[in-house]
C-alpha atoms as a PDB file:
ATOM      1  CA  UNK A   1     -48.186  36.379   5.139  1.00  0.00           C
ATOM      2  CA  UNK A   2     -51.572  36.238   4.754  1.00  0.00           C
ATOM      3  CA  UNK A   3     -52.433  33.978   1.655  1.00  0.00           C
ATOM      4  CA  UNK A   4     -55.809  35.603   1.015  1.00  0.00           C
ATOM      5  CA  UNK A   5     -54.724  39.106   0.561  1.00  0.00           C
ATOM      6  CA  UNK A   6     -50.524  38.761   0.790  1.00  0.00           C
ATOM      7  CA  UNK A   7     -50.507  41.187   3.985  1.00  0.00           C
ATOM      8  CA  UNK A   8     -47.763  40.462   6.730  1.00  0.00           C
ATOM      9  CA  UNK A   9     -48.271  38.901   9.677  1.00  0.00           C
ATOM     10  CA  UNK A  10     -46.911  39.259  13.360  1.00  0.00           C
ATOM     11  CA  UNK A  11     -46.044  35.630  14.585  1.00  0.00           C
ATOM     12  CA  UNK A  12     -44.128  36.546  17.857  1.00  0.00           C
ATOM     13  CA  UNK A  13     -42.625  33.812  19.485  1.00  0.00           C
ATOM     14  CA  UNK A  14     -43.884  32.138  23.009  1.00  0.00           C
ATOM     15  CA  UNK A  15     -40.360  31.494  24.170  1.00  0.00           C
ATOM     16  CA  UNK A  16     -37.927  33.788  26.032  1.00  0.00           C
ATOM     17  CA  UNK A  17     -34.942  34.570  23.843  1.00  0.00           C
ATOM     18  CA  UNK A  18     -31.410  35.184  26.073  1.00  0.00           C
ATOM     19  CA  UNK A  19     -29.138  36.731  23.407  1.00  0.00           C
ATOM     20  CA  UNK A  20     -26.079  36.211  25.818  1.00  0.00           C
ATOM     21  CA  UNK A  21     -26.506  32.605  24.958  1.00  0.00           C
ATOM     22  CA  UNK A  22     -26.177  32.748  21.448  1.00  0.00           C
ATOM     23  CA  UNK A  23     -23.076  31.643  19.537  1.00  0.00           C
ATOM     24  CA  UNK A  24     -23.852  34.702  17.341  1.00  0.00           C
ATOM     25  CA  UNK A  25     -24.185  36.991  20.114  1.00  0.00           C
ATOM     26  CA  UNK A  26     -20.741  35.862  22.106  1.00  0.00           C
ATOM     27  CA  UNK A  27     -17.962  38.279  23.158  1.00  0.00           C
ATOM     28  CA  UNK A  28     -14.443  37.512  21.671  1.00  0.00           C
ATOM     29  CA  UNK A  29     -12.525  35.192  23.656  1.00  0.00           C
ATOM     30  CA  UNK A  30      -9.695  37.431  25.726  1.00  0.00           C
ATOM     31  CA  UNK A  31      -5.905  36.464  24.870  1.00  0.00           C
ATOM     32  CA  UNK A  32      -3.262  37.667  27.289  1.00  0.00           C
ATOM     33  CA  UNK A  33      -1.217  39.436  25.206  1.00  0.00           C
ATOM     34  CA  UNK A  34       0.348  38.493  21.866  1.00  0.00           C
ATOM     35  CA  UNK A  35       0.917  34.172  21.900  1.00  0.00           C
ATOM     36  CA  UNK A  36       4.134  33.654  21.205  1.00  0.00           C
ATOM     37  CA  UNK A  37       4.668  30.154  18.988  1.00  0.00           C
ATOM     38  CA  UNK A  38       5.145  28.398  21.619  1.00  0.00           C
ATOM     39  CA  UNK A  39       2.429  28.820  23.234  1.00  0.00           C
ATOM     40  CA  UNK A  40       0.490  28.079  19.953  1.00  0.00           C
ATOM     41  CA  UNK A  41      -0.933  24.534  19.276  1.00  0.00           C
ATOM     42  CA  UNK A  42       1.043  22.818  16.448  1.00  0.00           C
ATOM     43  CA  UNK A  43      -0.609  21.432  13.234  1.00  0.00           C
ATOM     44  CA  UNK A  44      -1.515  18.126  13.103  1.00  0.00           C
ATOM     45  CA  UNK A  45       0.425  16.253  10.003  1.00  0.00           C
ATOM     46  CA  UNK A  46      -2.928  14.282   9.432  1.00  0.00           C
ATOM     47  CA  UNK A  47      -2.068  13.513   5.566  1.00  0.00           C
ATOM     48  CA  UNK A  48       1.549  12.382   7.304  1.00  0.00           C
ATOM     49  CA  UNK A  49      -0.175  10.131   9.804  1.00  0.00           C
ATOM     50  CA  UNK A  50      -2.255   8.813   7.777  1.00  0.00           C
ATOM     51  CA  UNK A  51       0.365   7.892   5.089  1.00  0.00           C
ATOM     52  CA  UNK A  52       2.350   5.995   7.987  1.00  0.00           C
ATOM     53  CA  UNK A  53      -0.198   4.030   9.022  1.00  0.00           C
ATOM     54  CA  UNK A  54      -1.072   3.023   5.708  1.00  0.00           C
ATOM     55  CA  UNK A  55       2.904   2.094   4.907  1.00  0.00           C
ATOM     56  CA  UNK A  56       2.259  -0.156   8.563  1.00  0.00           C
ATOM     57  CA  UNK A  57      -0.866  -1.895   6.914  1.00  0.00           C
ATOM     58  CA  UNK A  58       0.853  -2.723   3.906  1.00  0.00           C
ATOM     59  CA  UNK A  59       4.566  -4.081   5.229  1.00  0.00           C
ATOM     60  CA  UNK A  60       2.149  -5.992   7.569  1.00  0.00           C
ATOM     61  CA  UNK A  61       0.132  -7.641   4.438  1.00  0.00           C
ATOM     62  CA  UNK A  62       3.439  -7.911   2.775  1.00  0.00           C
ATOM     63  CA  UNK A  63       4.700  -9.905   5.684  1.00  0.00           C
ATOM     64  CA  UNK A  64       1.713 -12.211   5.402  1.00  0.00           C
ATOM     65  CA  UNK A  65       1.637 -13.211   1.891  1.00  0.00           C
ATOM     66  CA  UNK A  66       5.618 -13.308   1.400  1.00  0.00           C
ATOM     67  CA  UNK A  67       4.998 -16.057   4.637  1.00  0.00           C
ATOM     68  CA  UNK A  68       2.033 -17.574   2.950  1.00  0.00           C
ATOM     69  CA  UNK A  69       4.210 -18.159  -0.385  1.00  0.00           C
ATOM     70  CA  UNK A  70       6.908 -19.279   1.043  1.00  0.00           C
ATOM     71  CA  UNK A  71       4.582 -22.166   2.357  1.00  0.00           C
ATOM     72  CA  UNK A  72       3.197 -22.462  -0.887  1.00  0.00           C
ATOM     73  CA  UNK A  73       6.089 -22.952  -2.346  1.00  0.00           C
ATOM     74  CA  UNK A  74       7.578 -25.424   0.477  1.00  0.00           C
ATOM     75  CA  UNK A  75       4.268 -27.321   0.093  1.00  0.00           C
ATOM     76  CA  UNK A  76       4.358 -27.781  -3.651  1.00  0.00           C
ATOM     77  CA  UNK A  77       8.490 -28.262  -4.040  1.00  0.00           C
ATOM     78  CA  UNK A  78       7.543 -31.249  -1.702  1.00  0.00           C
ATOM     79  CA  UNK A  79       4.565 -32.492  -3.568  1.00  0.00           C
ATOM     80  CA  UNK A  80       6.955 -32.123  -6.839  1.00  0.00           C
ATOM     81  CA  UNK A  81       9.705 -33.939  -5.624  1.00  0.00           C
ATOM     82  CA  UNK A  82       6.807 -37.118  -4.074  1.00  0.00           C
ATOM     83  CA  UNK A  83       5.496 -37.196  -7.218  1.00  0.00           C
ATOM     84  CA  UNK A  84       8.557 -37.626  -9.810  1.00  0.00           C
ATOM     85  CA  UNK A  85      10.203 -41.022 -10.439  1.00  0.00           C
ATOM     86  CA  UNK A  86      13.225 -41.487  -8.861  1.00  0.00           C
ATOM     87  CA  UNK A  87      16.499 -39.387 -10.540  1.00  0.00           C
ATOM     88  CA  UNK A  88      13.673 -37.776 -12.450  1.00  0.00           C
ATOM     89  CA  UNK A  89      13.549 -33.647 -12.279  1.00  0.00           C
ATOM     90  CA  UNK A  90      10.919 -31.412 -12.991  1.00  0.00           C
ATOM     91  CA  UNK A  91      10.477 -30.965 -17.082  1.00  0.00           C
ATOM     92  CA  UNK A  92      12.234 -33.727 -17.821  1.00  0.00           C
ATOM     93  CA  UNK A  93      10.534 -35.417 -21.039  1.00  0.00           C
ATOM     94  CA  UNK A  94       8.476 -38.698 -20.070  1.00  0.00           C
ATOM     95  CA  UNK A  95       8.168 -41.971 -22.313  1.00  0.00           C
ATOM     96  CA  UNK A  96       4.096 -42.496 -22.591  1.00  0.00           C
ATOM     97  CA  UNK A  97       2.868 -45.879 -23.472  1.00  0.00           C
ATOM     98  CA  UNK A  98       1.179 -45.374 -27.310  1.00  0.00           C
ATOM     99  CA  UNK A  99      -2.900 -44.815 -27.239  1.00  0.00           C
ATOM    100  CA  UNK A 100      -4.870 -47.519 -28.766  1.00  0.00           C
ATOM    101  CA  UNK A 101      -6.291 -46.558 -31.951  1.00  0.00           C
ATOM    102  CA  UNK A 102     -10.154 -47.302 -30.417  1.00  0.00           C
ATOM    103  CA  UNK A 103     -10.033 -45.186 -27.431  1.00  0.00           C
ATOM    104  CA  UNK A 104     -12.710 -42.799 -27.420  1.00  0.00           C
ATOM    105  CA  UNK A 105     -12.765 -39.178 -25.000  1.00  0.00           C
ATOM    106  CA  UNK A 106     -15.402 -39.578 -22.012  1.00  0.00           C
ATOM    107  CA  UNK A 107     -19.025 -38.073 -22.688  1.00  0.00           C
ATOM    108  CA  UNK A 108     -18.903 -34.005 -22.127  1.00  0.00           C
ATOM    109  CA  UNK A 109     -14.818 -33.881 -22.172  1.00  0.00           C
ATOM    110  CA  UNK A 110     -15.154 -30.582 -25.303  1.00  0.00           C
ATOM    111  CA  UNK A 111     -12.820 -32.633 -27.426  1.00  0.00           C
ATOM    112  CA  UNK A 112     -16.380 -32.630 -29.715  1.00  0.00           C
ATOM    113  CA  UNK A 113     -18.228 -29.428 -31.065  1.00  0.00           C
ATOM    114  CA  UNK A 114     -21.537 -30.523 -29.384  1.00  0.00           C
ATOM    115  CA  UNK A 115     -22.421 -32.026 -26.374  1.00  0.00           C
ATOM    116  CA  UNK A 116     -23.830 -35.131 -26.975  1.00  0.00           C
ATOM    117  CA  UNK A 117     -22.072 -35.945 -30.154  1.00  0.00           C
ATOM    118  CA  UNK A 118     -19.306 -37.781 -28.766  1.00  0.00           C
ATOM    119  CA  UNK A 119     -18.809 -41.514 -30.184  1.00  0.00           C
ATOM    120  CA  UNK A 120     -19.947 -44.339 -26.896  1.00  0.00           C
ATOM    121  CA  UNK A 121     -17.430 -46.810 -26.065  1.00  0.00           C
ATOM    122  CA  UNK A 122     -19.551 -49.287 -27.928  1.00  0.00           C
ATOM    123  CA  UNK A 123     -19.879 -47.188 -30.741  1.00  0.00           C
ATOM    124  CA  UNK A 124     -16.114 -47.761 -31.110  1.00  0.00           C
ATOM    125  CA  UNK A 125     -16.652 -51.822 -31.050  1.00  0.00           C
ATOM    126  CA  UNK A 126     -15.384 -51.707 -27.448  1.00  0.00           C
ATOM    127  CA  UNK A 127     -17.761 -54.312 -25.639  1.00  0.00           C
ATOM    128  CA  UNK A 128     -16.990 -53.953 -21.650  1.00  0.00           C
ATOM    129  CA  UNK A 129     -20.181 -57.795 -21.346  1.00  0.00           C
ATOM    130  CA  UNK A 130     -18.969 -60.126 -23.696  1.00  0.00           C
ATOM    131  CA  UNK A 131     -22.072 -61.868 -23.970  1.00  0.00           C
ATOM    132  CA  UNK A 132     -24.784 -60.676 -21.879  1.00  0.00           C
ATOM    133  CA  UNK A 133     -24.442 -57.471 -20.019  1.00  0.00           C
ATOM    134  CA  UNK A 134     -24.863 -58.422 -16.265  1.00  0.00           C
ATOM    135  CA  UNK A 135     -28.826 -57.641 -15.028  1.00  0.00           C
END
């Protein structure tokens, strides 16, 4: 189309058109006869594969961790048992020596609203020099 006045315009193309190679154009494919269902292609179950291979993935990563556990589990029972006095078991109730009165939390440990609030050791009369502190 011509902008100028909106008549049409003949555009005809440079290259050789060969309708027998268009898709469009195509004759139907010839069957011999009526296909029986044999002879037909089944469906593939791809929802059904799919699902399988999935159910594989996941016993596989169940495998895994339930091994990885297991030597969790092996790992820490030992550490538990190395770490417990001897005819001790796990939960058992401990005798703690008492905490001096004095004893003051380390600087940043949140036992204090603010951060830089807490009380210094010799703010609590603890003095770690008698005498001179060392230079």
């Amino acid at each position: 189309m011509r902008i100028q006045d909106g008549a049409a315009e003949s555009h005809p193309t440079p290259l050789p058109l060969d309708e027998s190679q268009s898709p469009a154009t195509a004759r139907p494919t010839l069957t011999a006869g009526q296909q029986a269902p044999a002879d037909q292609v089944p469906a593939f179950d791809a929802v059904g594969d799919q699902s399988s291979r999935l159910n594989e993935y996941e016993s596989d990563v169940r495998g895994a961790m339930s091994s990885g556990m297991s030597a969790e589990h092996g790992r820490r029972d030992h550490y538990g048992r190395d770490i417990l006095p001897q005819g001790a078991a796990y939960g058992d109730l401990m005798a703690l020596p008492p905490v001096p009165p004095n004893v003051v939390p380390s600087e940043g440990s949140d036992l204090y609203p603010w951060s830089g609030t807490e009380p210094t050791p010799a703010g609590a009369g603890l003095d770690f020099y008698p005498g001179t502190p060392p230079q």
